[in-house]
N, C-alpha and C. Protein backbone atom coordinates (compact mmCIF):
# COMPACT_ATOMS: atom_id res chain seq x y z
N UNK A 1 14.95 21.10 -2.72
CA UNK A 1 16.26 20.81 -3.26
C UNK A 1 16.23 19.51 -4.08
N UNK A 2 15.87 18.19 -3.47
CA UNK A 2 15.41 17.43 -3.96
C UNK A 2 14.58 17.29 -5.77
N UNK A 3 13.65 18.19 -5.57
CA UNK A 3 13.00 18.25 -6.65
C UNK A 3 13.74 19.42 -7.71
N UNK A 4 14.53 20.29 -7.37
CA UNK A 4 15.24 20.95 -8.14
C UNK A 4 16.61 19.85 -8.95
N UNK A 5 17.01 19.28 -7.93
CA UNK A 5 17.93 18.22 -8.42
C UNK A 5 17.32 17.22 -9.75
N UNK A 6 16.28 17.18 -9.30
CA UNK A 6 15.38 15.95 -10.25
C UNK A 6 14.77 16.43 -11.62
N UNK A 7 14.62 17.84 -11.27
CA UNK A 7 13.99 18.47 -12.51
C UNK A 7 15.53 18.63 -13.69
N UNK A 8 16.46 18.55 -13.05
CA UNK A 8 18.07 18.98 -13.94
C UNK A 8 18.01 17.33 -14.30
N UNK A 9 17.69 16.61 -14.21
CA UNK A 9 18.03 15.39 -15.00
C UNK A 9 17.98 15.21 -16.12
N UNK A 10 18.03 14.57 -17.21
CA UNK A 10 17.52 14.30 -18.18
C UNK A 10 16.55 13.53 -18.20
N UNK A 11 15.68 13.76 -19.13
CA UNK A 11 14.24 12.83 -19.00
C UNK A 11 14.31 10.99 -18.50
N UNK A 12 15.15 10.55 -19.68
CA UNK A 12 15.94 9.38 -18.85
C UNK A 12 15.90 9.03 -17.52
N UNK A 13 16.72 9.86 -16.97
CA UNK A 13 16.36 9.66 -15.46
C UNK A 13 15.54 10.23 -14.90
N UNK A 14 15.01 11.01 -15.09
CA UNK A 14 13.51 11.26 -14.06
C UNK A 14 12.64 10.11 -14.21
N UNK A 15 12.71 9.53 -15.40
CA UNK A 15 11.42 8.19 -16.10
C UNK A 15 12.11 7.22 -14.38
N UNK A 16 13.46 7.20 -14.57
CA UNK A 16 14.06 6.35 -13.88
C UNK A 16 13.70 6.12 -12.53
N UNK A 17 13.91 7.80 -11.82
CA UNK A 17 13.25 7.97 -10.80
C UNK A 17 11.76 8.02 -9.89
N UNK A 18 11.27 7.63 -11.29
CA UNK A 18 9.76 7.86 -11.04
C UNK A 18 9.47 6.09 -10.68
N UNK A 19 10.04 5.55 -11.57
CA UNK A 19 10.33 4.43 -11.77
C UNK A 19 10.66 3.63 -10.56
N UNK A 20 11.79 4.06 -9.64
CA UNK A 20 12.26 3.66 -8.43
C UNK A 20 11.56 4.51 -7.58
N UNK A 21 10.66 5.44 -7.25
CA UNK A 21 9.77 5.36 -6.68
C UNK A 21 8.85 4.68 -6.47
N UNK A 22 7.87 4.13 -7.47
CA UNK A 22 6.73 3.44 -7.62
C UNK A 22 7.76 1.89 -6.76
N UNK A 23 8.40 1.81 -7.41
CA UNK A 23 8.96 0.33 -6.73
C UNK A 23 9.16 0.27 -5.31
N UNK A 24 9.53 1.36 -4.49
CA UNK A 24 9.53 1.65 -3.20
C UNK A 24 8.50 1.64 -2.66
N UNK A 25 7.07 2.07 -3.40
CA UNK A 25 5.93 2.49 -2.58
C UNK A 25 5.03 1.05 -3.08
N UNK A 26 5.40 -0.16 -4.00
CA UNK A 26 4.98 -0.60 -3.97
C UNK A 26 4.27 -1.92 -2.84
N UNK A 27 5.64 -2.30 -1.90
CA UNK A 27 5.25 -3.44 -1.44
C UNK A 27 4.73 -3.09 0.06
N UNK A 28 4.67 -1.54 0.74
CA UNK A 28 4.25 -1.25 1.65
C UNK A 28 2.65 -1.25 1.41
N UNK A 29 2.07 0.17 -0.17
CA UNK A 29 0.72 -0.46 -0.41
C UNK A 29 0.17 -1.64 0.02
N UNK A 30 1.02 -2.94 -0.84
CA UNK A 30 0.55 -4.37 -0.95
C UNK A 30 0.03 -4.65 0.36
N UNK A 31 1.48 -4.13 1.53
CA UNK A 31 1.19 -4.97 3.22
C UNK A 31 -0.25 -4.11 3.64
N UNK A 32 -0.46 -2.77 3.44
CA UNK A 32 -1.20 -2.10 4.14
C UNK A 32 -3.10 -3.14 3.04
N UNK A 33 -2.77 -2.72 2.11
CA UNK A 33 -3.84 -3.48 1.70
C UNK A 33 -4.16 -4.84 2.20
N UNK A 34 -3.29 -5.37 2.31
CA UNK A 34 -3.25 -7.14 2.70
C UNK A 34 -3.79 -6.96 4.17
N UNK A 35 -3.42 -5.92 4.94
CA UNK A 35 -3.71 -5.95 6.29
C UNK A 35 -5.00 -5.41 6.92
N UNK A 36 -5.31 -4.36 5.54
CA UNK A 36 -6.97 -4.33 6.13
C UNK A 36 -7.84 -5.07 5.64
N UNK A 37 -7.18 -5.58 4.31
CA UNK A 37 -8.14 -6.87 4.10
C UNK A 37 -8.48 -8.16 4.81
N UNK A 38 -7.22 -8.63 5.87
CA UNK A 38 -7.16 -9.78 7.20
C UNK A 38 -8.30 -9.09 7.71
N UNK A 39 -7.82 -7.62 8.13
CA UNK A 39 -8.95 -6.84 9.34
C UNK A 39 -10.43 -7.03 9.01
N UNK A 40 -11.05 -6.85 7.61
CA UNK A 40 -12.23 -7.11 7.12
C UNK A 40 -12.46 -8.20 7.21
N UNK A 41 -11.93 -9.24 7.34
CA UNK A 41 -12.23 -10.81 7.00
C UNK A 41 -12.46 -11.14 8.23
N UNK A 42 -11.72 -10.65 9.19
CA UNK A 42 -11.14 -11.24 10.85
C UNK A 42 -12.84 -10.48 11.52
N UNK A 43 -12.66 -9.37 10.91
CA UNK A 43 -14.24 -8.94 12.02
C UNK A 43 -15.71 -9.26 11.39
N UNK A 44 -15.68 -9.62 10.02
CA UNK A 44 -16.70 -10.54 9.83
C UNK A 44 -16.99 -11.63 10.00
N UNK A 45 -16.07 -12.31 10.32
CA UNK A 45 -16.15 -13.43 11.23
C UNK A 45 -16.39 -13.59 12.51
N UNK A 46 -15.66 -12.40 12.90
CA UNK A 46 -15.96 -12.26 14.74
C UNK A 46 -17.51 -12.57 14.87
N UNK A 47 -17.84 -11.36 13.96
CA UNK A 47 -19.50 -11.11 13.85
C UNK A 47 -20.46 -11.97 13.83
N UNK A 48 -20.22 -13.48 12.82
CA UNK A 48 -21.22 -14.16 12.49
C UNK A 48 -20.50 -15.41 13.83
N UNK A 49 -19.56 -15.09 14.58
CA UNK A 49 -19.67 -16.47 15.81
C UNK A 49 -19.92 -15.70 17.02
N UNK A 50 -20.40 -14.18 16.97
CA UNK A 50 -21.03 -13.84 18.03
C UNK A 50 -22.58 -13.68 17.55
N UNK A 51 -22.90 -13.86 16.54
CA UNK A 51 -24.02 -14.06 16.43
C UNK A 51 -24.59 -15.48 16.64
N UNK A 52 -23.81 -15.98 16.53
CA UNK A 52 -24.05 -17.44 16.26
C UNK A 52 -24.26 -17.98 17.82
N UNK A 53 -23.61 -17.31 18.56
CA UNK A 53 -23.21 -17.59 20.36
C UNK A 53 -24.43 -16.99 20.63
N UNK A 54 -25.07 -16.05 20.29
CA UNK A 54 -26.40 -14.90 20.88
C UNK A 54 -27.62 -15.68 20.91
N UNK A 55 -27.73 -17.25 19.95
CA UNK A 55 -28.84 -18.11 19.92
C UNK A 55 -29.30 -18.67 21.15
């Protein structure tokens, strides 16, 4: 229904809607990226002070 609604727009607004999509999905990307990037940083570190403890 949704997408039947969206296809009756005028191009205008679909640009629009596409538009306010991307803006919605943008700042969750950002957190999810930001958060496995902590995760990568956080367990390579773990790594080199349990290596460092194993001496």
């Amino acid at each position: 229904m949704c997408a039947a609604n969206a296809k009756a727009t005028p191009k205008e607004g679909q640009r629009a809607l596409n538009h306010a999509i991307f803006v919605m999905l943008a700042p969750p990307v950002a957190i999810m990226i930001f958060g496995f990037g902590f995760a990568i940083r956080y367990g390579k570190r773990r790594d080199r002070e349990n290596d460092d403890n194993s001496d």
